[in-house]
C-alpha atoms as a PDB file:
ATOM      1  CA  UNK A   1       0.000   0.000   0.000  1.00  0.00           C
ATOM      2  CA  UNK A   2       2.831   2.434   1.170  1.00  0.00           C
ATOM      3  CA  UNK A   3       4.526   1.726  -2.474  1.00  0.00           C
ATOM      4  CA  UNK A   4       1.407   2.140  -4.010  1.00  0.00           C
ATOM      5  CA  UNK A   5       0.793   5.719  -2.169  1.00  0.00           C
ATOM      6  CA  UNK A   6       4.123   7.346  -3.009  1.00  0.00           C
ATOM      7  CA  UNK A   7       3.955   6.097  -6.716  1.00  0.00           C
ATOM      8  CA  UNK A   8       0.730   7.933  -6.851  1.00  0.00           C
ATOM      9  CA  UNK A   9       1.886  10.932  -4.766  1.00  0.00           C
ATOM     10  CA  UNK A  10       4.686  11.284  -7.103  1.00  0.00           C
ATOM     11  CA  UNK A  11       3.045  11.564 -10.766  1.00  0.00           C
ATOM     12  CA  UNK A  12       0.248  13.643  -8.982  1.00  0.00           C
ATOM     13  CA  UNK A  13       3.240  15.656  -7.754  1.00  0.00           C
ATOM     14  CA  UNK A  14       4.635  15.795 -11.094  1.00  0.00           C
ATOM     15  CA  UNK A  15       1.478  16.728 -13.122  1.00  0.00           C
ATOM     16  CA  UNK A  16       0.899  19.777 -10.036  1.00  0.00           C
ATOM     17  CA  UNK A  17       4.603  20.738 -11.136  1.00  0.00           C
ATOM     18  CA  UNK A  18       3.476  21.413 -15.026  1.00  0.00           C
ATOM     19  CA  UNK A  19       0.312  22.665 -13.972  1.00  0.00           C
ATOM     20  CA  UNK A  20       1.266  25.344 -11.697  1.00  0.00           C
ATOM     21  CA  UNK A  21       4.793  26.102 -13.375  1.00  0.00           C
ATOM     22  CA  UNK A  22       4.441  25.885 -16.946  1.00  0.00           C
ATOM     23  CA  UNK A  23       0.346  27.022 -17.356  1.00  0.00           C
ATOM     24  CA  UNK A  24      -0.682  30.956 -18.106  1.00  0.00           C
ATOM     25  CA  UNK A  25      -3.153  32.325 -14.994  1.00  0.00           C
ATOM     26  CA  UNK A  26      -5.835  31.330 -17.009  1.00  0.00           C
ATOM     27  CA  UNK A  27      -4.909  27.653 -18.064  1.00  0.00           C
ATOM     28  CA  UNK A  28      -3.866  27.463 -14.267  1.00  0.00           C
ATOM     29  CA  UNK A  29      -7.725  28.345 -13.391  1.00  0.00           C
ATOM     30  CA  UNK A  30      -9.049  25.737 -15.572  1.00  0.00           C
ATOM     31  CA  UNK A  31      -7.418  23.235 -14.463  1.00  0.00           C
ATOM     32  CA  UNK A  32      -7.991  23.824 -11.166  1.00  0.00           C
ATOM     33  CA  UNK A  33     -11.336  24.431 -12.006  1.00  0.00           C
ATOM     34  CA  UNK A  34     -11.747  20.887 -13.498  1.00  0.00           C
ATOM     35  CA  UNK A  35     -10.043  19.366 -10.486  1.00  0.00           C
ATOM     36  CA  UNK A  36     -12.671  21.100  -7.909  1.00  0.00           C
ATOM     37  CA  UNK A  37     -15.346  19.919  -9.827  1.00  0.00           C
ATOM     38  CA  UNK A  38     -14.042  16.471  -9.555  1.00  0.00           C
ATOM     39  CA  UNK A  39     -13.961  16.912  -5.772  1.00  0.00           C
ATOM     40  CA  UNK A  40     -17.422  18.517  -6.304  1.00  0.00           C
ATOM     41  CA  UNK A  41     -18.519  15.089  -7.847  1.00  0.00           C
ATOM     42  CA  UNK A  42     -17.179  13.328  -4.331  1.00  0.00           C
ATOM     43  CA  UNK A  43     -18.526  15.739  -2.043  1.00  0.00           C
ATOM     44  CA  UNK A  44     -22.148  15.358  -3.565  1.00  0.00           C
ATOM     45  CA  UNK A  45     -21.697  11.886  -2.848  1.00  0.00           C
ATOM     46  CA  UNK A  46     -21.129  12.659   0.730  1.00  0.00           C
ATOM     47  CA  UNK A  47     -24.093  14.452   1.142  1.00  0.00           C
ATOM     48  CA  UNK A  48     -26.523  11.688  -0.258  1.00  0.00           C
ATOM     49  CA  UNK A  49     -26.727  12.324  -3.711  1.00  0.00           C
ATOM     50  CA  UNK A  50     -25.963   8.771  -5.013  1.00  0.00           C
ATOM     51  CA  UNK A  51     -27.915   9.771  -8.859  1.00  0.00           C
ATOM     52  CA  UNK A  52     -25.701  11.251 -11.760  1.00  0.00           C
ATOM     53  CA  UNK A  53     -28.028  13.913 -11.996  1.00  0.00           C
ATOM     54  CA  UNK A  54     -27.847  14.896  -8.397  1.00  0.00           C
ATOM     55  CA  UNK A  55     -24.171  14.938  -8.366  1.00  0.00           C
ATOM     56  CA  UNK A  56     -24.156  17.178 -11.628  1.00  0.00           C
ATOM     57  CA  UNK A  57     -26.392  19.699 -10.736  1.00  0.00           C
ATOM     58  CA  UNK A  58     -24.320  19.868  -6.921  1.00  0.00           C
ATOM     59  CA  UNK A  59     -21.135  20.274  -9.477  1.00  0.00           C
ATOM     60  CA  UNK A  60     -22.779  22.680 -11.174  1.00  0.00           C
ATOM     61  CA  UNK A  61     -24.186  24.772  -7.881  1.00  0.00           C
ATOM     62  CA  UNK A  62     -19.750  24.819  -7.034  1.00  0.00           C
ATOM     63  CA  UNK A  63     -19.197  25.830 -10.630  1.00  0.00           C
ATOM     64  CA  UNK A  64     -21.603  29.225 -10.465  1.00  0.00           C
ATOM     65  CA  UNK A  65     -19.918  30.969  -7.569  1.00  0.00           C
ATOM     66  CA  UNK A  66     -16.249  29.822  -9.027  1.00  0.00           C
ATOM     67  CA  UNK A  67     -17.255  31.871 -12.211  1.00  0.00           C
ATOM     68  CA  UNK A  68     -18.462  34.555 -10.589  1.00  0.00           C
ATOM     69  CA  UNK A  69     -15.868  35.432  -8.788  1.00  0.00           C
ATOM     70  CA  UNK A  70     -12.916  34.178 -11.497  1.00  0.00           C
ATOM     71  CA  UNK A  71     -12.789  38.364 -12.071  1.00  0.00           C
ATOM     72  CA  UNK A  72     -12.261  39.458  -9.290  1.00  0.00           C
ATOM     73  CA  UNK A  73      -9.287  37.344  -7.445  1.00  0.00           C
ATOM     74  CA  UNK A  74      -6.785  39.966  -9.345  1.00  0.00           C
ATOM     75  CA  UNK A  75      -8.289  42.025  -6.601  1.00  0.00           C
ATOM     76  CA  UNK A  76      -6.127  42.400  -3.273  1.00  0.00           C
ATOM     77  CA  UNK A  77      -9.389  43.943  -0.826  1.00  0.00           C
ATOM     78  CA  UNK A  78     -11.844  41.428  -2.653  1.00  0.00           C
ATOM     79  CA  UNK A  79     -10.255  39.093  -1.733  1.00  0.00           C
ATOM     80  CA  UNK A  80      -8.716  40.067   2.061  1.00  0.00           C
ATOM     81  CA  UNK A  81     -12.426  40.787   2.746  1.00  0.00           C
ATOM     82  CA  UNK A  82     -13.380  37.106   1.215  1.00  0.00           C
ATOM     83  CA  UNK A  83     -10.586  35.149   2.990  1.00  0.00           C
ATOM     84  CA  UNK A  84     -11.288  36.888   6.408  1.00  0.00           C
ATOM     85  CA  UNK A  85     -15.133  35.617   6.236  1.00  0.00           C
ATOM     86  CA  UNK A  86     -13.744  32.078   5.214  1.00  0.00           C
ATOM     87  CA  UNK A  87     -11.126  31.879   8.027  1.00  0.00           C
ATOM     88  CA  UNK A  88     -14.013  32.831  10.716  1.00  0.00           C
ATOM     89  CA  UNK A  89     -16.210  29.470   8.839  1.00  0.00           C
ATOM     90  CA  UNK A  90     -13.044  27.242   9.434  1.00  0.00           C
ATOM     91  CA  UNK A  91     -12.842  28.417  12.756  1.00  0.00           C
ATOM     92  CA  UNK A  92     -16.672  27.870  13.375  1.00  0.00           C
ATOM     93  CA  UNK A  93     -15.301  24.237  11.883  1.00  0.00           C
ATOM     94  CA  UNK A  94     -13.257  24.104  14.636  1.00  0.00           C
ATOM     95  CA  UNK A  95     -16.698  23.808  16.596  1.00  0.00           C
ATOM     96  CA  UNK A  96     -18.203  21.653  14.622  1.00  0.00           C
ATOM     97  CA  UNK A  97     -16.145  18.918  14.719  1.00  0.00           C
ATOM     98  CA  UNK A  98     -15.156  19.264  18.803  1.00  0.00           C
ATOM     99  CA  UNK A  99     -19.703  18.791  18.477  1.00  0.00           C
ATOM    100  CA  UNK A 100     -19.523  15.603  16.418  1.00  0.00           C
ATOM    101  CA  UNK A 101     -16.430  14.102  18.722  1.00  0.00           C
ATOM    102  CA  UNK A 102     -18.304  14.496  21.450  1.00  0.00           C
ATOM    103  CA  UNK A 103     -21.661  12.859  20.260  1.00  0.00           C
ATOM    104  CA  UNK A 104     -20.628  10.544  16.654  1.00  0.00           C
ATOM    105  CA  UNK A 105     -23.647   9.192  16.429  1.00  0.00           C
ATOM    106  CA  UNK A 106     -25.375  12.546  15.333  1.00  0.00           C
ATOM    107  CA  UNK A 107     -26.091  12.781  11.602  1.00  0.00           C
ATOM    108  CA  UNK A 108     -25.482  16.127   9.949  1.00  0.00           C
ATOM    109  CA  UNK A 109     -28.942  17.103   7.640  1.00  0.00           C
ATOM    110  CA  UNK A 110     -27.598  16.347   3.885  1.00  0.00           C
ATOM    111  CA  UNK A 111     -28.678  19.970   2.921  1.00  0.00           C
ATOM    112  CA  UNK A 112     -25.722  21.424   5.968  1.00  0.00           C
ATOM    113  CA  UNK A 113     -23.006  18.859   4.160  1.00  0.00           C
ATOM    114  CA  UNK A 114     -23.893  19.916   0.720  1.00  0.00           C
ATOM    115  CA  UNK A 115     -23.953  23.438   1.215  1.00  0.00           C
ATOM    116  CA  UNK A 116     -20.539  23.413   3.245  1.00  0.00           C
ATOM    117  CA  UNK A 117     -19.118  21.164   0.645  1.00  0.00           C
ATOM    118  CA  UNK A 118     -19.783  24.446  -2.136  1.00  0.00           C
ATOM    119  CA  UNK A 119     -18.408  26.942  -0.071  1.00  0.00           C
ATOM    120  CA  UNK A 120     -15.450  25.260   0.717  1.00  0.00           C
ATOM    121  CA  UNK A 121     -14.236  24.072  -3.074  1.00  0.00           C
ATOM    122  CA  UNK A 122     -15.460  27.676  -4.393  1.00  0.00           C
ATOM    123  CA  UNK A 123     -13.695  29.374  -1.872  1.00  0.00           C
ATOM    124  CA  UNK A 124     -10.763  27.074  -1.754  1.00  0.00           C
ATOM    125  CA  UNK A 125     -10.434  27.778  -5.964  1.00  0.00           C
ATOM    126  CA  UNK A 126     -10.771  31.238  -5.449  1.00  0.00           C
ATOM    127  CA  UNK A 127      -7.524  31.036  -2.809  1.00  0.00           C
ATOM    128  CA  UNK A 128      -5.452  29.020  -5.296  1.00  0.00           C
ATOM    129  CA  UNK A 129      -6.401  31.957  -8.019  1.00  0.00           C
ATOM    130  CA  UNK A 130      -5.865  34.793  -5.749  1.00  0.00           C
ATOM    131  CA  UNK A 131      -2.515  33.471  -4.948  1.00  0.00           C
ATOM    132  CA  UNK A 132      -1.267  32.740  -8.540  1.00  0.00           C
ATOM    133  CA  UNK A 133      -2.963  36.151  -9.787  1.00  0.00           C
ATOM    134  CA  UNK A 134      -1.023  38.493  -6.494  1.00  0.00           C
ATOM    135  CA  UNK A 135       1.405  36.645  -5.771  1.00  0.00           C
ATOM    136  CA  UNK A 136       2.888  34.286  -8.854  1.00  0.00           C
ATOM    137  CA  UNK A 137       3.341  30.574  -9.428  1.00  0.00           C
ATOM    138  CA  UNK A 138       5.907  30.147  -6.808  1.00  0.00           C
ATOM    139  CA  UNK A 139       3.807  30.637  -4.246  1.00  0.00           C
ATOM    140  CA  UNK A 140       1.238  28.456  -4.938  1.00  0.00           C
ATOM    141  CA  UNK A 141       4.383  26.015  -5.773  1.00  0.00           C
ATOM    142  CA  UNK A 142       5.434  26.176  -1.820  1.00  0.00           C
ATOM    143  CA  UNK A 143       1.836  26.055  -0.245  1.00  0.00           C
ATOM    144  CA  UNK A 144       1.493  22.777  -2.186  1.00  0.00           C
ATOM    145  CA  UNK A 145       5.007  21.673  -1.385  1.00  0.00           C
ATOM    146  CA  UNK A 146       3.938  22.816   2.489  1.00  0.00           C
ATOM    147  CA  UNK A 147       0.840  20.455   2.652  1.00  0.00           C
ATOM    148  CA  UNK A 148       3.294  17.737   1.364  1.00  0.00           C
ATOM    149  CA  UNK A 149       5.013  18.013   3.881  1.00  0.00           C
ATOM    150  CA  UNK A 150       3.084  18.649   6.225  1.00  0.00           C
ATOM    151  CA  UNK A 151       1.321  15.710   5.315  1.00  0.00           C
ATOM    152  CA  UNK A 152       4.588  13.354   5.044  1.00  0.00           C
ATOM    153  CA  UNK A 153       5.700  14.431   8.523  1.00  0.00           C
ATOM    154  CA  UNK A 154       2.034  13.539  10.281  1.00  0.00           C
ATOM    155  CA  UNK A 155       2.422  10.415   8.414  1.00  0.00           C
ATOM    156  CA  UNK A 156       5.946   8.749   9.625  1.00  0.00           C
ATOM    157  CA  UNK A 157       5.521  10.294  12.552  1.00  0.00           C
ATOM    158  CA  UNK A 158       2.428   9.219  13.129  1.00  0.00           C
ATOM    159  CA  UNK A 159       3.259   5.228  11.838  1.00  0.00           C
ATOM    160  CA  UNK A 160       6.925   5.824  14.421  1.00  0.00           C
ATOM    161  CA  UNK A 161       5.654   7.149  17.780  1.00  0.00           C
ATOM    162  CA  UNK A 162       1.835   7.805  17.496  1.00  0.00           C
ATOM    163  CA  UNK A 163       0.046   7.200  20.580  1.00  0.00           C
ATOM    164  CA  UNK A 164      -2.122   9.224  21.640  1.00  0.00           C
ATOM    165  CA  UNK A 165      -5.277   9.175  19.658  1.00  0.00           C
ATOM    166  CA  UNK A 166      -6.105  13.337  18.366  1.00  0.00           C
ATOM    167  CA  UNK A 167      -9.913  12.498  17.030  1.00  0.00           C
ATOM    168  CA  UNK A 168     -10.973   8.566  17.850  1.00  0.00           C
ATOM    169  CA  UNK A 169     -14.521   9.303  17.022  1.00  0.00           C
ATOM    170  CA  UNK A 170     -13.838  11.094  13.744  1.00  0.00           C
ATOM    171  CA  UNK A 171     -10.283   9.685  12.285  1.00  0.00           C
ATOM    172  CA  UNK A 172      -8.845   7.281  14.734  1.00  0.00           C
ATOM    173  CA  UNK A 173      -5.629   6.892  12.580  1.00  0.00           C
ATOM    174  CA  UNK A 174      -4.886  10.584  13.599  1.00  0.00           C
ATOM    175  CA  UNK A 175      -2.421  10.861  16.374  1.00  0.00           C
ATOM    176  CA  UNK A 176      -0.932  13.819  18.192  1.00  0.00           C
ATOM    177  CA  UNK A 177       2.414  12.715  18.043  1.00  0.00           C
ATOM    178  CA  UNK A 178       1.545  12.895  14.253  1.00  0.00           C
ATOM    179  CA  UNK A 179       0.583  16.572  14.539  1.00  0.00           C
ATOM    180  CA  UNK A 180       3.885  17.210  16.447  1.00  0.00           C
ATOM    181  CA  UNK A 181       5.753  15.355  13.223  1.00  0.00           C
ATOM    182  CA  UNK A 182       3.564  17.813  11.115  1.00  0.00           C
ATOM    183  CA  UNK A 183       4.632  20.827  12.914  1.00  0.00           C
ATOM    184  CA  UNK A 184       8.248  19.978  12.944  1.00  0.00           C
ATOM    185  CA  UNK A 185       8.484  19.176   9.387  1.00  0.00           C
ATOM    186  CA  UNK A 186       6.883  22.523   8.624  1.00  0.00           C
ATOM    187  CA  UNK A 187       8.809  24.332  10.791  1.00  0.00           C
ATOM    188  CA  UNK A 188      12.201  23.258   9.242  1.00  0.00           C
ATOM    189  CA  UNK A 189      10.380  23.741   5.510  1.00  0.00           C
ATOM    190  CA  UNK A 190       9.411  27.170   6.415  1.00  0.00           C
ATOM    191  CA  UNK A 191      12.365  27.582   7.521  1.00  0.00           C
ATOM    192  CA  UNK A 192      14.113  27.396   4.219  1.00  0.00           C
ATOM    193  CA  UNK A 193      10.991  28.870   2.456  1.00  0.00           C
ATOM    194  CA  UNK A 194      11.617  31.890   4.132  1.00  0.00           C
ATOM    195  CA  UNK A 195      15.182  32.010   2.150  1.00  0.00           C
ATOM    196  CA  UNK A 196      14.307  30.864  -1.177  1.00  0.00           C
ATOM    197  CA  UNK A 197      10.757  33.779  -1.006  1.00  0.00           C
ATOM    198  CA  UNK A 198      13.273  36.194   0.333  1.00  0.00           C
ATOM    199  CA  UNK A 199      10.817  37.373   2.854  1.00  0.00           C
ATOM    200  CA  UNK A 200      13.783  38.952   4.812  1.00  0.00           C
ATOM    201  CA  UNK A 201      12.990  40.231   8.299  1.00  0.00           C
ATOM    202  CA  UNK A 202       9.021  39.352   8.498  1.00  0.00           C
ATOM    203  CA  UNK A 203      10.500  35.234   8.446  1.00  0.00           C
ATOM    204  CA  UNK A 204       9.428  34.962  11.888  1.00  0.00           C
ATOM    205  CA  UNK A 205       5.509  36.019  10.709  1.00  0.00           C
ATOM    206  CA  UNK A 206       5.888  33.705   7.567  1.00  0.00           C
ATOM    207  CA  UNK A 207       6.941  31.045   9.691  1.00  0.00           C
ATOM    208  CA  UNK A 208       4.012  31.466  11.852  1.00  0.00           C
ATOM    209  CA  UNK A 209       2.156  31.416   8.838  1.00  0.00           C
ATOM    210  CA  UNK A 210       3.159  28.023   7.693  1.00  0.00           C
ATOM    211  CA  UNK A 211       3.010  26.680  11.047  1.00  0.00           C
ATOM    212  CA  UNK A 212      -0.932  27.855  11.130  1.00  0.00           C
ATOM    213  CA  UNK A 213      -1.364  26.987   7.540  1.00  0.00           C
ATOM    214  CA  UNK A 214      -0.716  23.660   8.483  1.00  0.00           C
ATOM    215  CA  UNK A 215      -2.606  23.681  11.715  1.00  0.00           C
ATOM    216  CA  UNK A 216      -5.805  24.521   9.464  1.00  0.00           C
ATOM    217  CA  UNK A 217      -4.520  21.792   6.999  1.00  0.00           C
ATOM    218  CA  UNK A 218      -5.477  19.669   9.702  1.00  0.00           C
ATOM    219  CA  UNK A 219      -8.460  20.516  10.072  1.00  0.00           C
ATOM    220  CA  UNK A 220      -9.580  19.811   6.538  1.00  0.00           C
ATOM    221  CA  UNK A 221      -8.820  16.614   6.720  1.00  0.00           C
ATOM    222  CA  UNK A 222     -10.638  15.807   9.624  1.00  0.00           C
ATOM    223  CA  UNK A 223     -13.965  17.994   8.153  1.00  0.00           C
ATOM    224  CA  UNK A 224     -13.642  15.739   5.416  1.00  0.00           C
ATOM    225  CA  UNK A 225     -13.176  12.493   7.693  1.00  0.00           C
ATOM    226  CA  UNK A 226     -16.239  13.588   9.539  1.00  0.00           C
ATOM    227  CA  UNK A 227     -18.348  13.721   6.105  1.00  0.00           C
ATOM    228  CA  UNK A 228     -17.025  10.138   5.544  1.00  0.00           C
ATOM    229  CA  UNK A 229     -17.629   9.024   8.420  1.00  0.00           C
ATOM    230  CA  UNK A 230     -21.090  10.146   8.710  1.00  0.00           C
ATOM    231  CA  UNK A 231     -22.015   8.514   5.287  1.00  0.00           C
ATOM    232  CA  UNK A 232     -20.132   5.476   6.645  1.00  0.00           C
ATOM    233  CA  UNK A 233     -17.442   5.082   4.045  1.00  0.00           C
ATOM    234  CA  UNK A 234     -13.377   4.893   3.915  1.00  0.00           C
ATOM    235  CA  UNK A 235     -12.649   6.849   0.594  1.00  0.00           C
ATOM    236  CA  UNK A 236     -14.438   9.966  -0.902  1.00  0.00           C
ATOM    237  CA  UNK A 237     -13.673   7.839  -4.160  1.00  0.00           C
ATOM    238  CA  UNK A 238     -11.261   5.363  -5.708  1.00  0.00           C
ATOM    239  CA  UNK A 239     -10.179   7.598  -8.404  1.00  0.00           C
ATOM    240  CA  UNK A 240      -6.549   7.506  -6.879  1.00  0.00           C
ATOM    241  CA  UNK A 241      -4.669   4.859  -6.208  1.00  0.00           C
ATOM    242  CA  UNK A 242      -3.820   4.300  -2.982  1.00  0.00           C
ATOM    243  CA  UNK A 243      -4.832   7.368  -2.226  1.00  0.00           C
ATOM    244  CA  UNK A 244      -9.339   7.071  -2.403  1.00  0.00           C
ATOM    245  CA  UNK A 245     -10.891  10.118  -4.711  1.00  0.00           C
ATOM    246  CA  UNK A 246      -9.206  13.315  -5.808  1.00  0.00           C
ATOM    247  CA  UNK A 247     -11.509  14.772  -2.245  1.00  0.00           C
ATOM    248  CA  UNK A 248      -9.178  12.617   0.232  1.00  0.00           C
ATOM    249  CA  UNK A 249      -5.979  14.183  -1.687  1.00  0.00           C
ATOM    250  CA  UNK A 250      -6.810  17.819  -1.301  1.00  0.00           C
ATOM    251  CA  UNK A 251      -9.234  17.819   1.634  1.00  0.00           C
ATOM    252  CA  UNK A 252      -5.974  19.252   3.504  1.00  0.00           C
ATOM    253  CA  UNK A 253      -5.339  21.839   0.734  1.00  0.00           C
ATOM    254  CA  UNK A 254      -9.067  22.973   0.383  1.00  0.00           C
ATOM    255  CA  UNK A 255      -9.151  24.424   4.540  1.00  0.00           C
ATOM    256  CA  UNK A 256      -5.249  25.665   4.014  1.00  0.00           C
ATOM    257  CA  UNK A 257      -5.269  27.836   0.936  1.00  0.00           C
ATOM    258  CA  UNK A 258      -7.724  30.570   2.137  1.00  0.00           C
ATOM    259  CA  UNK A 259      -5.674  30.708   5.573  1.00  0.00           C
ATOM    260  CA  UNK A 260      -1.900  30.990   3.702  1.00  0.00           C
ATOM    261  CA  UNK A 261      -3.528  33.645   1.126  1.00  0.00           C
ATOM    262  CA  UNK A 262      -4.968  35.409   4.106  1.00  0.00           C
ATOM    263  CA  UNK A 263      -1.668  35.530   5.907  1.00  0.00           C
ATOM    264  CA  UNK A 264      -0.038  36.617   2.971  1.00  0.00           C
ATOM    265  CA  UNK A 265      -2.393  39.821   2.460  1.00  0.00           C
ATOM    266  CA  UNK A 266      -1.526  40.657   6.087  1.00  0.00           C
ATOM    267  CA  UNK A 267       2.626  39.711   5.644  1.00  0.00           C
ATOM    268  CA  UNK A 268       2.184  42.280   2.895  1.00  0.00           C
ATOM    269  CA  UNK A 269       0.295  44.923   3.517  1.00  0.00           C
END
């Protein structure tokens, strides 16, 4: 399985390497587009709709606020004033899942899931875009390459010392001696981030940043656990091997980007 996950991780790695370095802003929105529809697909799924038809028309409710705002993430305050409003609905999150831990056998109504499930991708697409249209392809380059390792340090760390449980009811996999391995491998990462983005004195903000970027990359993935849980599956999919649907690959990615575009308006302003 391991062998299986890091040949997958790789030529997913590989393709998000073309995408973000090699595409114009606007190829680089399609793209991404196409992939949070695909996670739209999933998420539909998690909120009941087993029919085609269901799941197209909840990919098509994600697609109209995505185009409606695809003109204005060029736009610094648009988009400070969006990200603030979508880091107060991870927080409320927060909430949400310390409610389901406490009492797993509640059942969200599907209407909640779906609806969180379209704010989330839109606002998640609208992050990526902001950050390629202010900011260039290198930083959307290192967020990804955060979450990876991020991601990679929960993991070993996790498989090496993890005892403590962080969320039995909700992901019981999830250890905070995991976290810990998160937070360390971010730290050193943002450590040398903060060289190669020349960020000069404000490194120890940035490195904050990462450190909470990942902290809220957390979170995603247990949201999206939740979800699974509550529809009583293991995968959001089985598009990717080893890995479950394109939603269980970027569930981490989907809570971060608003937070690290958010922290970058303030780092810069």
């Amino acid at each position: 399985m391991l062998r299986q996950r890091v040949i997958t991780a790789c030529v997913l790695a590989l393709i998000a390497l073309w995408v973000v370095l090699k595409l114009p802003a606007a190829g680089f929105g399609a793209v991404l587009l196409a992939v949070v529809l695909l996670c739209a697909w999933e998420w539909a799924g998690l909120a009941g709709l087993a029919q085609p038809r269901g799941r197209l028309l909840y990919s098509g409710l994600a697609l109209a606020p995505i185009l409606a705002v695809w003109p204005l993430t060029g736009h610094a305050a648009f988009m400070t004033g969006m990200m603030v409003l979508v880091l107060v609905a991870w927080c409320a999150v927060l909430a949400w899942l310390w409610r389901y831990a406490g009492r797993p056998e509640r059942q969200d109504p599907p209407l909640v899931i779906g609806a969180a499930g379209v704010a989330a991708l839109a606002t998640a697409w609208a992050a990526l875009m902001g950050l390629r249209n202010e900011f260039g392809s290198g930083h959307v380059l290192f967020l990804l390459m955060l979450i990876w390792v991020a991601d990679i340090g929960a993991y070993f760390a996790g498989r090496r010392w993890g005892r403590r449980k962080l969320a039995p009811t909700i992901s019981p996999g999830k250890t905070w001696e995991g976290v810990w391995g998160a937070a360390a491998a971010t730290l050193v990462f943002a450590l040398l981030g903060a060289a190669a983005l020349e960020v000069g004195s404000r490194w120890p903000g940035f490195v904050a940043l990462c450190l909470v970027t990942a902290g809220f990359s957390i979170v995603g993935d247990l949201f999206e656990s939740m979800m699974k849980r509550q529809r009583g599956v293991k995968d959001s999919g089985a598009l990717l091997p080893g890995h479950g649907g394109a939603l269980d690959r970027l569930d981490s990615l989907i809570a971060a980007a608003p937070v690290f575009l958010l922290g970058w308006h303030g780092l810069t302003g």
